[in-house]
N, C-alpha and C. Protein backbone atom coordinates (compact mmCIF):
# COMPACT_ATOMS: atom_id res chain seq x y z
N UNK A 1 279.19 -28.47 226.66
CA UNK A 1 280.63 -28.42 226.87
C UNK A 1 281.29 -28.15 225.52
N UNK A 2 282.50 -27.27 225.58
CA UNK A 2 283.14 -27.20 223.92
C UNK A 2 283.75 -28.02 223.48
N UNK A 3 283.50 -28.14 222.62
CA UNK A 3 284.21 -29.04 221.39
C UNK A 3 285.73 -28.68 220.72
N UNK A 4 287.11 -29.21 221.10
CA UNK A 4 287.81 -28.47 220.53
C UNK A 4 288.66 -29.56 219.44
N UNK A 5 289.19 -29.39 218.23
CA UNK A 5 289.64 -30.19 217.30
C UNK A 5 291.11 -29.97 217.20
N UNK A 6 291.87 -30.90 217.34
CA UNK A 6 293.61 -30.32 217.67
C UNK A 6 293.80 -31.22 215.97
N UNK A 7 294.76 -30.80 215.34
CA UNK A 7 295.24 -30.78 214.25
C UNK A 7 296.57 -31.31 214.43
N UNK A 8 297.26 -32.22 213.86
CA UNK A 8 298.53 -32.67 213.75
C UNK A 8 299.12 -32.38 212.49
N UNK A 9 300.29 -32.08 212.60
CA UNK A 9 301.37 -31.85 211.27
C UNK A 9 301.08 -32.68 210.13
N UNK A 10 300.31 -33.95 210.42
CA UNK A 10 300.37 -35.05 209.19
C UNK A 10 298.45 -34.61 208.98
N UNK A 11 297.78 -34.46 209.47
CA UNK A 11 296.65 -33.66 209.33
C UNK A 11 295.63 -34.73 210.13
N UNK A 12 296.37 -35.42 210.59
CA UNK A 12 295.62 -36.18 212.27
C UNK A 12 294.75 -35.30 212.81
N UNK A 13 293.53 -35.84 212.91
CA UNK A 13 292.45 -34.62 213.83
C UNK A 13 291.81 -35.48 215.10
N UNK A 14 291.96 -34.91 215.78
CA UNK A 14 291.78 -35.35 217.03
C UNK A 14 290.38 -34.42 218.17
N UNK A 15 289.54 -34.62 218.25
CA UNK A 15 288.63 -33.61 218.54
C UNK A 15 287.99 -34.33 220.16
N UNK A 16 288.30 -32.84 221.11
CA UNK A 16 288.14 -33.33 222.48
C UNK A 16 286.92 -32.59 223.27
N UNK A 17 286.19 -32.59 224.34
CA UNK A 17 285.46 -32.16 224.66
C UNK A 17 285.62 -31.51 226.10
N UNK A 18 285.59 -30.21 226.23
CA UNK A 18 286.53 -29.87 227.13
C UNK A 18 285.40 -28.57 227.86
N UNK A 19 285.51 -28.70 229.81
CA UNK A 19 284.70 -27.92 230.38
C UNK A 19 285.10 -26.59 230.64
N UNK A 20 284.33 -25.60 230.24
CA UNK A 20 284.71 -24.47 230.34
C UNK A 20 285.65 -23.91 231.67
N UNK A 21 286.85 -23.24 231.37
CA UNK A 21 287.28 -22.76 232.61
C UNK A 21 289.18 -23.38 232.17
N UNK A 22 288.83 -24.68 231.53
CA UNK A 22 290.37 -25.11 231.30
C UNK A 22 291.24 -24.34 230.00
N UNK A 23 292.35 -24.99 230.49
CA UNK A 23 293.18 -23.94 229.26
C UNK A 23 293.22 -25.07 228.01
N UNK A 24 293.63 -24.67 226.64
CA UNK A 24 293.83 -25.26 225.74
C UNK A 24 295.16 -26.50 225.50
N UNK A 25 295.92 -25.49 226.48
CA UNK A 25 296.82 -26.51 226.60
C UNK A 25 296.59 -28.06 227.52
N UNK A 26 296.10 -27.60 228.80
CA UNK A 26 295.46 -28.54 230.13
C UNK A 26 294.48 -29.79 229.33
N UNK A 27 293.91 -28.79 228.09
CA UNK A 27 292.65 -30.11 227.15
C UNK A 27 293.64 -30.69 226.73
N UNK A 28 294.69 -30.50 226.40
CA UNK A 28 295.57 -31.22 225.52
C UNK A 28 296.05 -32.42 226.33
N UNK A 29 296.60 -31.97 226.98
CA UNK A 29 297.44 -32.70 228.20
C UNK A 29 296.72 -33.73 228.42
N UNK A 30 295.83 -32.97 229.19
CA UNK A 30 294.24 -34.41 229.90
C UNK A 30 293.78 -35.15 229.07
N UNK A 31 293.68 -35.08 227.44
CA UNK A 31 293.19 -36.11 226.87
C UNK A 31 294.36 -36.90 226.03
N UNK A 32 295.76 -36.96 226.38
CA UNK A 32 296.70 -37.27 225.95
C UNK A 32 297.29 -37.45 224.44
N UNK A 33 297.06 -36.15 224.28
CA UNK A 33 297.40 -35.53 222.82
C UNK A 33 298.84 -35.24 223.10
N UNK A 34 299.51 -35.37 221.72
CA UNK A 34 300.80 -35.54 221.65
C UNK A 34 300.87 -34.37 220.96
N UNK A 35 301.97 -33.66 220.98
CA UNK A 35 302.39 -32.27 220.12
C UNK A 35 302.27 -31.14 221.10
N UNK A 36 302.34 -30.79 222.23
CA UNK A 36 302.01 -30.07 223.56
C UNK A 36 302.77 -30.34 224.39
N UNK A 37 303.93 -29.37 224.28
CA UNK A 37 304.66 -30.43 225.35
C UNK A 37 304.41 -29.90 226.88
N UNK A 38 304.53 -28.86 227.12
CA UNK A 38 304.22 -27.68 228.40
C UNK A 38 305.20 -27.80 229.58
N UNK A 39 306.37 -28.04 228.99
CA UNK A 39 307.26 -27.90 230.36
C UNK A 39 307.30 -27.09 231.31
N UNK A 40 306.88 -25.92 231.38
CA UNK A 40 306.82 -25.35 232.61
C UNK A 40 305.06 -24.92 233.09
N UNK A 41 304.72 -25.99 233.33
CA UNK A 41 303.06 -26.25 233.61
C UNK A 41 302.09 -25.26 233.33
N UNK A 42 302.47 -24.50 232.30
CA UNK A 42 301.16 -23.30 232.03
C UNK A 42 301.41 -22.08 232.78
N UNK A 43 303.40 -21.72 232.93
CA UNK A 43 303.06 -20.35 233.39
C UNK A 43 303.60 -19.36 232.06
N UNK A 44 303.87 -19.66 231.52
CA UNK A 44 304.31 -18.43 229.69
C UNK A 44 305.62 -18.56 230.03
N UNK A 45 306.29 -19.26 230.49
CA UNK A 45 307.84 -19.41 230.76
C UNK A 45 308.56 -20.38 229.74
N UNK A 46 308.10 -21.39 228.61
CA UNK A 46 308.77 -21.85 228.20
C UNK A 46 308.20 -22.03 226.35
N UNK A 47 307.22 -22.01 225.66
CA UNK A 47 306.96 -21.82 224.49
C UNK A 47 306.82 -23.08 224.20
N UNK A 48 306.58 -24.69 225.08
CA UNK A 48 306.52 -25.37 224.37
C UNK A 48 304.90 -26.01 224.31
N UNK A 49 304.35 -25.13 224.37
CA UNK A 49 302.98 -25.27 223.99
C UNK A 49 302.39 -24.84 223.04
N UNK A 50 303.08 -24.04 221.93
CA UNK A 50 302.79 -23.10 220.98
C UNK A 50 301.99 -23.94 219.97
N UNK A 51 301.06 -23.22 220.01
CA UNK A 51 299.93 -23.41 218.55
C UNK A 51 299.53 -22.62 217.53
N UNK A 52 298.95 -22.90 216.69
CA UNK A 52 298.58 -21.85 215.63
C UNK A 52 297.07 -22.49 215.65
N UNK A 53 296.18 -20.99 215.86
CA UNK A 53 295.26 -20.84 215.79
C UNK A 53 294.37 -20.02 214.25
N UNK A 54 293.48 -20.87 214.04
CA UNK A 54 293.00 -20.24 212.36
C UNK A 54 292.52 -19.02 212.92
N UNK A 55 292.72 -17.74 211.72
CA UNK A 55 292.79 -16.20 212.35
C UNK A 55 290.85 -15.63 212.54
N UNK A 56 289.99 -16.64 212.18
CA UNK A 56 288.90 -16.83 211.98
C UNK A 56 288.11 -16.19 213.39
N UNK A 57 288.97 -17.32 214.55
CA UNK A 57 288.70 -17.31 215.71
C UNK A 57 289.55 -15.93 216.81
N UNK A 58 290.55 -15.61 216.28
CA UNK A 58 291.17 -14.28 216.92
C UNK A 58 290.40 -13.20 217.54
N UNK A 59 289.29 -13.00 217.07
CA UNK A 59 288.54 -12.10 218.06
C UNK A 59 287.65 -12.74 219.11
N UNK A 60 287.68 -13.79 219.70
CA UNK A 60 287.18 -14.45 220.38
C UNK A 60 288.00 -15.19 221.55
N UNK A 61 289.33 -14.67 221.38
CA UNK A 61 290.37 -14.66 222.39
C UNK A 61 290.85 -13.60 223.22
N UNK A 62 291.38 -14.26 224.44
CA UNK A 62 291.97 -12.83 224.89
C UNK A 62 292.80 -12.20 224.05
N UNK A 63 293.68 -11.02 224.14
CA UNK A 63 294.25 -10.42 223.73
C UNK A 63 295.97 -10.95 224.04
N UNK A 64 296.52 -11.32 223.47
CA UNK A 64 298.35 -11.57 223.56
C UNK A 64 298.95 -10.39 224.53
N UNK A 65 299.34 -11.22 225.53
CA UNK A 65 299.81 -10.54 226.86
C UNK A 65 300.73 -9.96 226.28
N UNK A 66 301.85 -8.86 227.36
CA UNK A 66 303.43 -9.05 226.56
C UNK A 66 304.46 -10.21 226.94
N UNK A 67 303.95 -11.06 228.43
CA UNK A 67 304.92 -12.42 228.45
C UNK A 67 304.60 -13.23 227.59
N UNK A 68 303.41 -13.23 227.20
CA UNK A 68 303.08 -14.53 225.91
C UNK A 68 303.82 -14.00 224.54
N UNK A 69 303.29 -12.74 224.39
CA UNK A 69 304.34 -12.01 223.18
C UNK A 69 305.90 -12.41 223.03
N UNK A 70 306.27 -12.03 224.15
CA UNK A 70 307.99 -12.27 224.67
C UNK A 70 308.44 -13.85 224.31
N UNK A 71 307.35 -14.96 224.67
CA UNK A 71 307.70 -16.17 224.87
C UNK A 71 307.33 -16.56 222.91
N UNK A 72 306.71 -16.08 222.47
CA UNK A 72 306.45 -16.52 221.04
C UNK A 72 307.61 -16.48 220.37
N UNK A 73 308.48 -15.58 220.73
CA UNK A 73 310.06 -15.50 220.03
C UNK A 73 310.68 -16.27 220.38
N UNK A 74 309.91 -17.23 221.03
CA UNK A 74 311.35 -18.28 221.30
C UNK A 74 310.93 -20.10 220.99
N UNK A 75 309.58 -19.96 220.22
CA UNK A 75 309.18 -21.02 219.43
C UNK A 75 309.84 -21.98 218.86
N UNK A 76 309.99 -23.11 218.58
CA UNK A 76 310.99 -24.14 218.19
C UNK A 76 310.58 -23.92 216.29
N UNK A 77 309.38 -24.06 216.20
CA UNK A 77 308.68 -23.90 214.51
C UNK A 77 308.42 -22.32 214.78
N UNK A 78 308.26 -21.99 213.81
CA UNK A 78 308.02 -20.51 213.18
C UNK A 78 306.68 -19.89 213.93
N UNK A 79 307.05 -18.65 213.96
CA UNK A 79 305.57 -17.52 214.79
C UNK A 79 305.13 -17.26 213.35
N UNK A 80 304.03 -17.09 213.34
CA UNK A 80 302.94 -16.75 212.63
C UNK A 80 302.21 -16.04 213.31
N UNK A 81 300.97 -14.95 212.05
CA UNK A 81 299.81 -14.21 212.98
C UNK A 81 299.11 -15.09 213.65
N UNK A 82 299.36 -16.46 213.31
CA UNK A 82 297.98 -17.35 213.83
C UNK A 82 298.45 -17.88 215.67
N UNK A 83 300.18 -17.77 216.16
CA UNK A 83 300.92 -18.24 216.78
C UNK A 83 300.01 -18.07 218.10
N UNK A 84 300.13 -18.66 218.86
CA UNK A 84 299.68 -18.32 220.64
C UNK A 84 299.93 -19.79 221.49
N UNK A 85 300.10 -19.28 222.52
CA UNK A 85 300.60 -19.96 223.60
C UNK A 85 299.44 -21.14 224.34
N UNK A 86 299.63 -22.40 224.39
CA UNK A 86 297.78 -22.86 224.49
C UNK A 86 297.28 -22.77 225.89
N UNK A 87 298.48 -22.34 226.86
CA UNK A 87 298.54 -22.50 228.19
C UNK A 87 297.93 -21.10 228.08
N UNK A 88 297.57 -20.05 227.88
CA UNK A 88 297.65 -18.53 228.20
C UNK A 88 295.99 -18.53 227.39
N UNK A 89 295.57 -19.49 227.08
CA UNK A 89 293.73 -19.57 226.29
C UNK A 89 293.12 -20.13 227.31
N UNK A 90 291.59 -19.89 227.89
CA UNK A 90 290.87 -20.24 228.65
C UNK A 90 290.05 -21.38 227.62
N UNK A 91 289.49 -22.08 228.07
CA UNK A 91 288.51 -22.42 227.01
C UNK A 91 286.72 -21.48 227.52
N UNK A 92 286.44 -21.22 226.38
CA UNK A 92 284.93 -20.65 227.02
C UNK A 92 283.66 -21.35 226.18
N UNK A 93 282.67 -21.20 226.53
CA UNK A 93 281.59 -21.54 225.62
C UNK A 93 281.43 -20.98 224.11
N UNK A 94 282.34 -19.81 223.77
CA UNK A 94 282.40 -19.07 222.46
C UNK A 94 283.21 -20.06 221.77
N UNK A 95 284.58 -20.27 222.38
CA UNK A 95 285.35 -21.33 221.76
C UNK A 95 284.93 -22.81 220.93
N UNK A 96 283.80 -23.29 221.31
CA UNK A 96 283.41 -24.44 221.03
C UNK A 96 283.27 -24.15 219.44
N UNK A 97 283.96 -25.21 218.82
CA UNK A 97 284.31 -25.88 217.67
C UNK A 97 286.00 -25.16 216.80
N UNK A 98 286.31 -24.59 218.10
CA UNK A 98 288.16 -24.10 217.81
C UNK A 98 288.95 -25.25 216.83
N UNK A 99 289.76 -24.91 216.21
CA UNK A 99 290.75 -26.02 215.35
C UNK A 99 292.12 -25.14 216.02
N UNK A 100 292.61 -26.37 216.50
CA UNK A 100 294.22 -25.78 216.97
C UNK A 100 294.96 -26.60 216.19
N UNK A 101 295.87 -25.88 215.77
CA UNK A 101 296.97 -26.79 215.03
C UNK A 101 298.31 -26.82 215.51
N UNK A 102 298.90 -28.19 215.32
CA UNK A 102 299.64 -28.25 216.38
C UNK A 102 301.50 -27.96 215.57
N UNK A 103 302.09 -27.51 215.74
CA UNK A 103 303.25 -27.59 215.17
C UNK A 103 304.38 -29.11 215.18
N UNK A 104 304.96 -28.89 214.04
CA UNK A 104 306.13 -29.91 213.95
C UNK A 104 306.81 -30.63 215.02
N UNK A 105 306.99 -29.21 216.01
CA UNK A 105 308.04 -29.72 216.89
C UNK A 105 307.84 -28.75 218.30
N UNK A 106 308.25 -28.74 219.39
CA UNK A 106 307.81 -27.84 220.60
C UNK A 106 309.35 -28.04 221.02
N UNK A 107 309.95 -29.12 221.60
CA UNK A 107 311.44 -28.74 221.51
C UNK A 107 312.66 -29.21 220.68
C-alpha cells in the first residue's frame, strides 16, 4: 500500500498509508489531517484542497486538467509550478513515498 507524507507549514510531517485507487485529498480527510479543507467533496469546484507537490514527482501524475487549471487561480496561498488540486490525484502504486505540502491557509 503507498506511503504518503503530508507536510505542514510549521514542517509537521505526518505520513499515511493509503490504498491505491483513493485521491490525495480523500487520504487526507480519512486520516484526519488538518490543512485540506475540500468543501466541495472532490469535484475541482472550489480550490480548497490545494497542495504543492515537490516537482520531483510531476511526471508521475496525471496531467493538469483545464478545470483543475481554472480552479488553481483561485487558491487562497500562492500557485506555484509545484500547485495541484489533491482531490483531482489518484493515489497509485508509483506514488508511494509522495511528500505533499500543505499550504498556510485553504480559506
Amino acid at each position: 500500500m503507498p506511503s504518503l507524507t503530508y507536510v505542514h507549514p510549521d514542517g509537521t510531517k505526518q505520513s499515511v498509508e493509503v490504498p491505491a485507487g483513493k485521491r490525495i485529498m480523500q487520504a487526507a480527510i480519512g486520516a484526519g489531517i488538518d490543512g485540506i479543507v475540500a468543501e466541495c467533496g472532490g469535484q475541482a469546484m472550489c480550490a480548497t484542497c490545494h497542495v504543492y507537490i515537490d516537482s520531483v514527482w510531476a511526471d508521475r501524475l496525471p496531467p493538469v486538467s483545464d478545470d483543475e487549471d481554472e480552479m488553481l487561480d483561485d487558491t487562497v496561498c500562492e500557485r506555484t509550478a509545484e500547485s495541484r488540486l489533491s482531490c483531482q490525484i489518484p493515489v497509485t502504486d508509483d506514488l508511494d513515498g509522495l511528500i505533499v505540502h500543505l499550504p498556510e491557509a485553504q480559506v
